[in-house]
N, C-alpha and C. Protein backbone atom coordinates (compact mmCIF):
# COMPACT_ATOMS: atom_id res chain seq x y z
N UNK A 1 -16.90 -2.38 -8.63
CA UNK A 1 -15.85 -3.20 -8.07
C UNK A 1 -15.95 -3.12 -6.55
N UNK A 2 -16.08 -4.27 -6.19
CA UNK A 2 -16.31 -4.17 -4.72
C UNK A 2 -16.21 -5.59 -3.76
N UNK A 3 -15.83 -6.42 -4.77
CA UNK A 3 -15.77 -7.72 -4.05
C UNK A 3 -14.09 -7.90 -3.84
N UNK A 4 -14.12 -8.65 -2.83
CA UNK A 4 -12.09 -8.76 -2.31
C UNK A 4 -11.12 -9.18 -3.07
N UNK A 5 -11.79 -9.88 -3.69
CA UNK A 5 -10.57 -10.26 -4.94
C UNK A 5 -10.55 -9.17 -6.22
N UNK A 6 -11.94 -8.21 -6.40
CA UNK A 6 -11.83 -7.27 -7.60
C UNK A 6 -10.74 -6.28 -6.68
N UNK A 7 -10.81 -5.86 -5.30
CA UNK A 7 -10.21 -4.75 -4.99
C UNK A 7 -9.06 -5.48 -4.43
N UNK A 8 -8.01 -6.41 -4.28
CA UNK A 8 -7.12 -7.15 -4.78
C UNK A 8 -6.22 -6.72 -5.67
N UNK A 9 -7.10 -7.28 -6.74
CA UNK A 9 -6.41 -7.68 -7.91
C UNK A 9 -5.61 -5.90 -8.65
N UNK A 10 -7.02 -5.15 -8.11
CA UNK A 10 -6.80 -3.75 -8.89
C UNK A 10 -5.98 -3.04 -8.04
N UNK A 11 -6.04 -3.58 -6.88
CA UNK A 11 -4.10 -2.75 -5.96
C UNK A 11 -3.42 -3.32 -6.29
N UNK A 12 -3.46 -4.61 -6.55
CA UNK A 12 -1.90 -5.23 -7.08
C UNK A 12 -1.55 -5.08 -8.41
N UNK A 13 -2.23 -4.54 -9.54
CA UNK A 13 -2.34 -3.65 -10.62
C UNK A 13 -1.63 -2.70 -10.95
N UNK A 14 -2.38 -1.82 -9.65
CA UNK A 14 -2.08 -0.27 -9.61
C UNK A 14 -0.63 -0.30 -9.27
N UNK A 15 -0.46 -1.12 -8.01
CA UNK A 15 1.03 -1.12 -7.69
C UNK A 15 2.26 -1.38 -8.65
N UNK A 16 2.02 -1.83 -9.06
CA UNK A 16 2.62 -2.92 -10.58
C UNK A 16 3.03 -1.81 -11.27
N UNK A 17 1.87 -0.86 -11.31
CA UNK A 17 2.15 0.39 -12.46
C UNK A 17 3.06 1.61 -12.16
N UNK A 18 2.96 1.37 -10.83
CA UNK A 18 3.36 2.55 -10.15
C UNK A 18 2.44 3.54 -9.97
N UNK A 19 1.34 3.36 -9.97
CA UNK A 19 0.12 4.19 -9.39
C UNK A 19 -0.71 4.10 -7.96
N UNK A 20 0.28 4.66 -6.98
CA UNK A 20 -0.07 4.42 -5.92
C UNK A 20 -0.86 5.88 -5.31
N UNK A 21 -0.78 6.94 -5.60
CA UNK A 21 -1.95 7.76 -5.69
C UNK A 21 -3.25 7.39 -6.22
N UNK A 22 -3.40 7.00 -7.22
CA UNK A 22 -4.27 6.45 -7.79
C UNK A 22 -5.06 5.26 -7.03
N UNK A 23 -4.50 4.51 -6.57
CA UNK A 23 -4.91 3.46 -5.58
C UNK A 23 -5.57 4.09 -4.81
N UNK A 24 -4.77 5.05 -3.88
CA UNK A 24 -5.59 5.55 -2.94
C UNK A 24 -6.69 5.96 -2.90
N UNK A 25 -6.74 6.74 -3.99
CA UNK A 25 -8.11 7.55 -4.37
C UNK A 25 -9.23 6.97 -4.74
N UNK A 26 -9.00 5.76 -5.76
CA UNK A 26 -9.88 4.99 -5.68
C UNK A 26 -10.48 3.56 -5.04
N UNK A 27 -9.29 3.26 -4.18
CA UNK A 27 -9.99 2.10 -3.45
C UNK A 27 -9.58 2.49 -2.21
N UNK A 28 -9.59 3.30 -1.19
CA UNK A 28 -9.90 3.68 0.11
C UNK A 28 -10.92 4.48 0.72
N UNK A 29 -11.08 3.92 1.91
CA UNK A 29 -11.98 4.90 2.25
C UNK A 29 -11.66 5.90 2.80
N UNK A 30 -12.72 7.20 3.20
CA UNK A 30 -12.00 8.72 3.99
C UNK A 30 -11.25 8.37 4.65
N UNK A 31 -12.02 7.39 5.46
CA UNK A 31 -11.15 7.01 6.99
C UNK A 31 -10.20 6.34 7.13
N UNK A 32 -10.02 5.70 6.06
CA UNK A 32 -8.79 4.65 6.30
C UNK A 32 -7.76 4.86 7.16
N UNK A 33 -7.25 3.55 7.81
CA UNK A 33 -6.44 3.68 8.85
C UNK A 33 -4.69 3.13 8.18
N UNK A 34 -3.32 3.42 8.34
CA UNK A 34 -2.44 2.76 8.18
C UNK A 34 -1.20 2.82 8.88
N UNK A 35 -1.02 1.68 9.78
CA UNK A 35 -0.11 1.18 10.02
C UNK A 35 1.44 0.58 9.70
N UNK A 36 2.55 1.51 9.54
CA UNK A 36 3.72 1.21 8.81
C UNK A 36 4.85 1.42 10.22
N UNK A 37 5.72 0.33 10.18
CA UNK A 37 6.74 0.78 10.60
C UNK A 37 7.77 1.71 10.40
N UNK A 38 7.70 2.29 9.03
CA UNK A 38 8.36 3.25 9.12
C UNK A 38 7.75 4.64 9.68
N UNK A 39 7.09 4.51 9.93
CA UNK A 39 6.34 5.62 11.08
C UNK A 39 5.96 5.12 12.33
N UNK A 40 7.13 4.42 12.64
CA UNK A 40 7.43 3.69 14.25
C UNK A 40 5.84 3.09 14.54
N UNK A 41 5.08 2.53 13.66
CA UNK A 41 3.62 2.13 13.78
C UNK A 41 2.64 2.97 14.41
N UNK A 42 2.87 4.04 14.51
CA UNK A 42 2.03 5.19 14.70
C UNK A 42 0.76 4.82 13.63
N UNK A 43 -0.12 4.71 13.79
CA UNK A 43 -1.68 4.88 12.99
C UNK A 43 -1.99 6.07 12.48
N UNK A 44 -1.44 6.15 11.59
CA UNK A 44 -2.41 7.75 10.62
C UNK A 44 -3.40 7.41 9.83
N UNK A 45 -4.23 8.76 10.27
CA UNK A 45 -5.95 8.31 9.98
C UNK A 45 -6.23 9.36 9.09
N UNK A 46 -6.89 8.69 8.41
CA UNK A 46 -7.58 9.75 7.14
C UNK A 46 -6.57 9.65 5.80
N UNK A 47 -7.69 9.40 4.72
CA UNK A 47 -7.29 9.73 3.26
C UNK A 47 -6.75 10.68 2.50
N UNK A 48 -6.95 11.61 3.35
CA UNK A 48 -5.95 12.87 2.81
C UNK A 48 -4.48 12.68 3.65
N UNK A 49 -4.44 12.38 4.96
CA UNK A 49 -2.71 12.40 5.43
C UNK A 49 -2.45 10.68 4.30
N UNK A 50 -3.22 10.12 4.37
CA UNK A 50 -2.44 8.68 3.59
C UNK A 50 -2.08 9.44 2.10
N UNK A 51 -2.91 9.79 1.85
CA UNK A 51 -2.42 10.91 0.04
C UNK A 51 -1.24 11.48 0.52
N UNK A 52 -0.92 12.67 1.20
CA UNK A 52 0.14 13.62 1.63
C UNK A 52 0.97 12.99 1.67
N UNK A 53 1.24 11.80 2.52
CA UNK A 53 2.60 10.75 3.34
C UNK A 53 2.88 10.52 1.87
N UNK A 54 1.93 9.64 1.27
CA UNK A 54 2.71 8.89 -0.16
C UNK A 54 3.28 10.12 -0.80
N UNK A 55 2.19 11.16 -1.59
CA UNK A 55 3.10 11.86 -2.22
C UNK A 55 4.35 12.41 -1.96
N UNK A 56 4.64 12.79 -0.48
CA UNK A 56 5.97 13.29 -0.01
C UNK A 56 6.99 11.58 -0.33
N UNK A 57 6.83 10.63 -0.02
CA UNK A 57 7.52 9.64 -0.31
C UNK A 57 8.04 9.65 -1.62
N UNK A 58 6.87 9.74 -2.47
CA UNK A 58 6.91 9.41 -3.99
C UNK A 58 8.45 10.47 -4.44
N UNK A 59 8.14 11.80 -4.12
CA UNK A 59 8.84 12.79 -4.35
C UNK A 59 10.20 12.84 -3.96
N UNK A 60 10.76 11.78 -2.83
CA UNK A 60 11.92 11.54 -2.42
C UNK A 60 12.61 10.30 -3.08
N UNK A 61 11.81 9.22 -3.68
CA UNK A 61 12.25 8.48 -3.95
C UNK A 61 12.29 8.09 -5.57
N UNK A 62 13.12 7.16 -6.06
CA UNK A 62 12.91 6.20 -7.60
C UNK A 62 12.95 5.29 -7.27
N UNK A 63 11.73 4.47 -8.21
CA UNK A 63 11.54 2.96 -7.97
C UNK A 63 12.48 2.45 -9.11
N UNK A 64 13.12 1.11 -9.00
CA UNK A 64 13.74 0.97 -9.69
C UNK A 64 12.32 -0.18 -10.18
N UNK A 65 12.13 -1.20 -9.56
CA UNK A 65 11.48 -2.47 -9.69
C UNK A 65 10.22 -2.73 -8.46
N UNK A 66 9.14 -3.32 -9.00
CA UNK A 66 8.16 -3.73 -7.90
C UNK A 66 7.38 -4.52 -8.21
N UNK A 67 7.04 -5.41 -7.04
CA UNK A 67 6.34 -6.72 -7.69
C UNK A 67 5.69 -6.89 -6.63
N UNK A 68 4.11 -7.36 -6.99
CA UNK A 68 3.17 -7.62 -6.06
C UNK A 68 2.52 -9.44 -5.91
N UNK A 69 2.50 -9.46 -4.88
CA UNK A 69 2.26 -11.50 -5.48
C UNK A 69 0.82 -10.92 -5.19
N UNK A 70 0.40 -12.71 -5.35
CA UNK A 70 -0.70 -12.83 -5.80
C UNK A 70 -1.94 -12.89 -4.19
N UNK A 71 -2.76 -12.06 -4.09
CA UNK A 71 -3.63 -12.30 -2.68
C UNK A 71 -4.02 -13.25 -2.12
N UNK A 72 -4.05 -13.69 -0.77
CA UNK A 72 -4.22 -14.20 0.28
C UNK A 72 -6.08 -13.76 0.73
N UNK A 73 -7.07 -14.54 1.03
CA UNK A 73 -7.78 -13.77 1.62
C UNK A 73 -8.49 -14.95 2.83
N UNK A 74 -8.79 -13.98 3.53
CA UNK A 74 -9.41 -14.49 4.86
C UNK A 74 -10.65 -13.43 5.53
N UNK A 75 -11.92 -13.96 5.78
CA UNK A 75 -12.95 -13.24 5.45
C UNK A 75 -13.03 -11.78 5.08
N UNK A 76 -12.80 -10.62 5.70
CA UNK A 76 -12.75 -9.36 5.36
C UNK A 76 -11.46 -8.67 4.89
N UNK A 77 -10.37 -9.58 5.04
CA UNK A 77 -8.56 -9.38 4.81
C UNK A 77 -8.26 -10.01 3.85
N UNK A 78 -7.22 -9.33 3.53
CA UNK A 78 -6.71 -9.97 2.20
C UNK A 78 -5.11 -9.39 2.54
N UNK A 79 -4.10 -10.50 1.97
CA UNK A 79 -2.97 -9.80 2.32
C UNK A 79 -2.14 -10.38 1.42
N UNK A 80 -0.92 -9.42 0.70
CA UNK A 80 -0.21 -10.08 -0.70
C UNK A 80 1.31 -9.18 0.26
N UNK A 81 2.12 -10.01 -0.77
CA UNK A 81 3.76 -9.52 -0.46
C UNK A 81 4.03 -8.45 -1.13
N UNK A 82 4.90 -7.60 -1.03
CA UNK A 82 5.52 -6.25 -2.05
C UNK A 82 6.48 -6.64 -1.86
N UNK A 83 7.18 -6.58 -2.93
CA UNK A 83 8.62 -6.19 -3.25
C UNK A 83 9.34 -5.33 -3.79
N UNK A 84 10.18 -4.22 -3.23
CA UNK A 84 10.58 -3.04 -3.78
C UNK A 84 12.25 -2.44 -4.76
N UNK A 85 12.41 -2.60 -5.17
CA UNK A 85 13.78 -2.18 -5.03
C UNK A 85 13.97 -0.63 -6.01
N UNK A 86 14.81 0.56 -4.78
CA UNK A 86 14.37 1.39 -5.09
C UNK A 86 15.42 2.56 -4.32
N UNK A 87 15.57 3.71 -4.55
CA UNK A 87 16.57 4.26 -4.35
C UNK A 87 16.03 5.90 -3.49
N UNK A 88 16.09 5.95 -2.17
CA UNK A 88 15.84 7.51 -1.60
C UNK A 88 16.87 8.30 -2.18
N UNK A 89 16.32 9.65 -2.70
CA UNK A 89 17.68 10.61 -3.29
C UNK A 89 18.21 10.87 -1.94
N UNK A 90 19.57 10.39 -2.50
CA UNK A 90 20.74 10.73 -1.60
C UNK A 90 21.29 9.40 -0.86
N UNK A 91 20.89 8.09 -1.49
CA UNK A 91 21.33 7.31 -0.44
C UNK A 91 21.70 6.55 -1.34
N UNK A 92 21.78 4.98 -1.07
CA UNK A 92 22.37 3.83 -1.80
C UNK A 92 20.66 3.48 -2.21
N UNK A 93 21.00 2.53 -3.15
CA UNK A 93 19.59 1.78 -3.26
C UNK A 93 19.09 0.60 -2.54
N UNK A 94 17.86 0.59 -2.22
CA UNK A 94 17.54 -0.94 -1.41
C UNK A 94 16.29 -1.79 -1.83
N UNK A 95 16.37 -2.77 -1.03
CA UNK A 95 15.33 -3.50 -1.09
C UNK A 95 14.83 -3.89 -0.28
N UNK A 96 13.22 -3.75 -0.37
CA UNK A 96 12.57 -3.85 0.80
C UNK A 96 11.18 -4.92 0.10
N UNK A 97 11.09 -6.18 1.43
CA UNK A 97 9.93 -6.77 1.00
C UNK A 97 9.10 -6.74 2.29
N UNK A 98 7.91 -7.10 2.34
CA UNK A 98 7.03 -6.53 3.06
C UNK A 98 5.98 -7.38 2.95
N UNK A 99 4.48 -7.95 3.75
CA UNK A 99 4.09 -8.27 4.16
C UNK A 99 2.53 -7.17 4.17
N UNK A 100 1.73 -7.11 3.32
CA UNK A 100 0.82 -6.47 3.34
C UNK A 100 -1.03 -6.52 3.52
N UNK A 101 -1.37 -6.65 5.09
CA UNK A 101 -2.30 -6.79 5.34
C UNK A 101 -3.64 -5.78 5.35
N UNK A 102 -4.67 -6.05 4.36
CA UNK A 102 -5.45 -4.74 4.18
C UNK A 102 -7.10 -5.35 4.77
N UNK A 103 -7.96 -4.83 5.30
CA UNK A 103 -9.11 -5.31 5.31
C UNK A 103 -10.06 -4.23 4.81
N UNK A 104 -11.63 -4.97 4.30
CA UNK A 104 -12.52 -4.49 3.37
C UNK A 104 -13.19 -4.40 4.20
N UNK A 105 -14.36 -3.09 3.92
CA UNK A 105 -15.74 -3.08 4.55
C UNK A 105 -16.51 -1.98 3.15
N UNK A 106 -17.80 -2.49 3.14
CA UNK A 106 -18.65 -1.52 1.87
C UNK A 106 -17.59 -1.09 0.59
N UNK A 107 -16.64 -2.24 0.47
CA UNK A 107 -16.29 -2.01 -1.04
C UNK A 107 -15.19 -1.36 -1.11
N UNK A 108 -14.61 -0.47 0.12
CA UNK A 108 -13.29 0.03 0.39
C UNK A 108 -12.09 -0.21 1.52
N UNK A 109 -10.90 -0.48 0.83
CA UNK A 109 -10.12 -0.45 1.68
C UNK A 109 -10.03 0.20 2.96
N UNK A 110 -10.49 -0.23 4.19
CA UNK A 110 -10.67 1.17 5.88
C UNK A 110 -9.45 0.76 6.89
N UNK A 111 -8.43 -0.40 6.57
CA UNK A 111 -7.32 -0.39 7.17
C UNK A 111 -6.19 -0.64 6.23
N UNK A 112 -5.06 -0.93 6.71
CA UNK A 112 -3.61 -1.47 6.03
C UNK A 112 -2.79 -1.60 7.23
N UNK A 113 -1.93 -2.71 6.81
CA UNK A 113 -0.67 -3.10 7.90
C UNK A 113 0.71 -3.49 7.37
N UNK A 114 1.55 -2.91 7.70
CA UNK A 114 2.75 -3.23 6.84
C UNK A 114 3.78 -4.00 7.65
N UNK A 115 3.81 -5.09 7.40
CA UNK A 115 5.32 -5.81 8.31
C UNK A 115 6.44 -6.12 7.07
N UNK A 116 7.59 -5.48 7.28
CA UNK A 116 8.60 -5.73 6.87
C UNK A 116 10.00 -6.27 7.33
N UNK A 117 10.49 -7.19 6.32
CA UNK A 117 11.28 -8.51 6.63
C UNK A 117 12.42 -7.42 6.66
């Protein structure tokens, strides 16, 4: 799997399932870079802090619902919507949709960009 629409289709999959460790591991690269506003767009680099960040997320939160549309691509990018709705322990529940820009090189995900509405 290595063409933009196979590694696409199989994050918007994974996401679907709620296997976002799993994503990582298999369609990123070491280096991958990601860009989120909720880390004031600070760039954290490397596949192991992108593993760490999620799992500490995962561990704070319940998803209630999530839905991934269908990909966008433009030569090495590809970018689909998320939609979340989902509850941090200890707070109210929310919803968050988002704007998700990833680009490919040798078959793996090496960036991500998150803009949220």
């Amino acid at each position: 799997m290595n063409t933009l629409p196979e590694i696409a289709n199989r994050l918007a999959s994974l996401c679907n399932e709620l296997k976002f460790v799993e994503a990582y591991t298999e369609l990123y690269a070491d280096d991958a870079v990601s860009i989120d506003p909720n880390n004031n767009n600070e760039p954290i680099t490397g596949l192991h802090n992108l593993l760490e960040r999620e799992k500490q997320f995962l561990a704070i939160v319940d998803i209630h619902d999530i839905k991934v549309s269908e990909a966008t691509f433009a030569g090495s990018y590809f970018s689909m919507v998320l939609s979340m709705h989902f509850t941090i322990k200890g707070q109210d529940p929310k919803m968050l949709e988002e704007i998700c820009v990833y680009k490919v090189e040798n078959g793996k995900i090496v960036s991500q960009q998150f803009f949220i509405g």
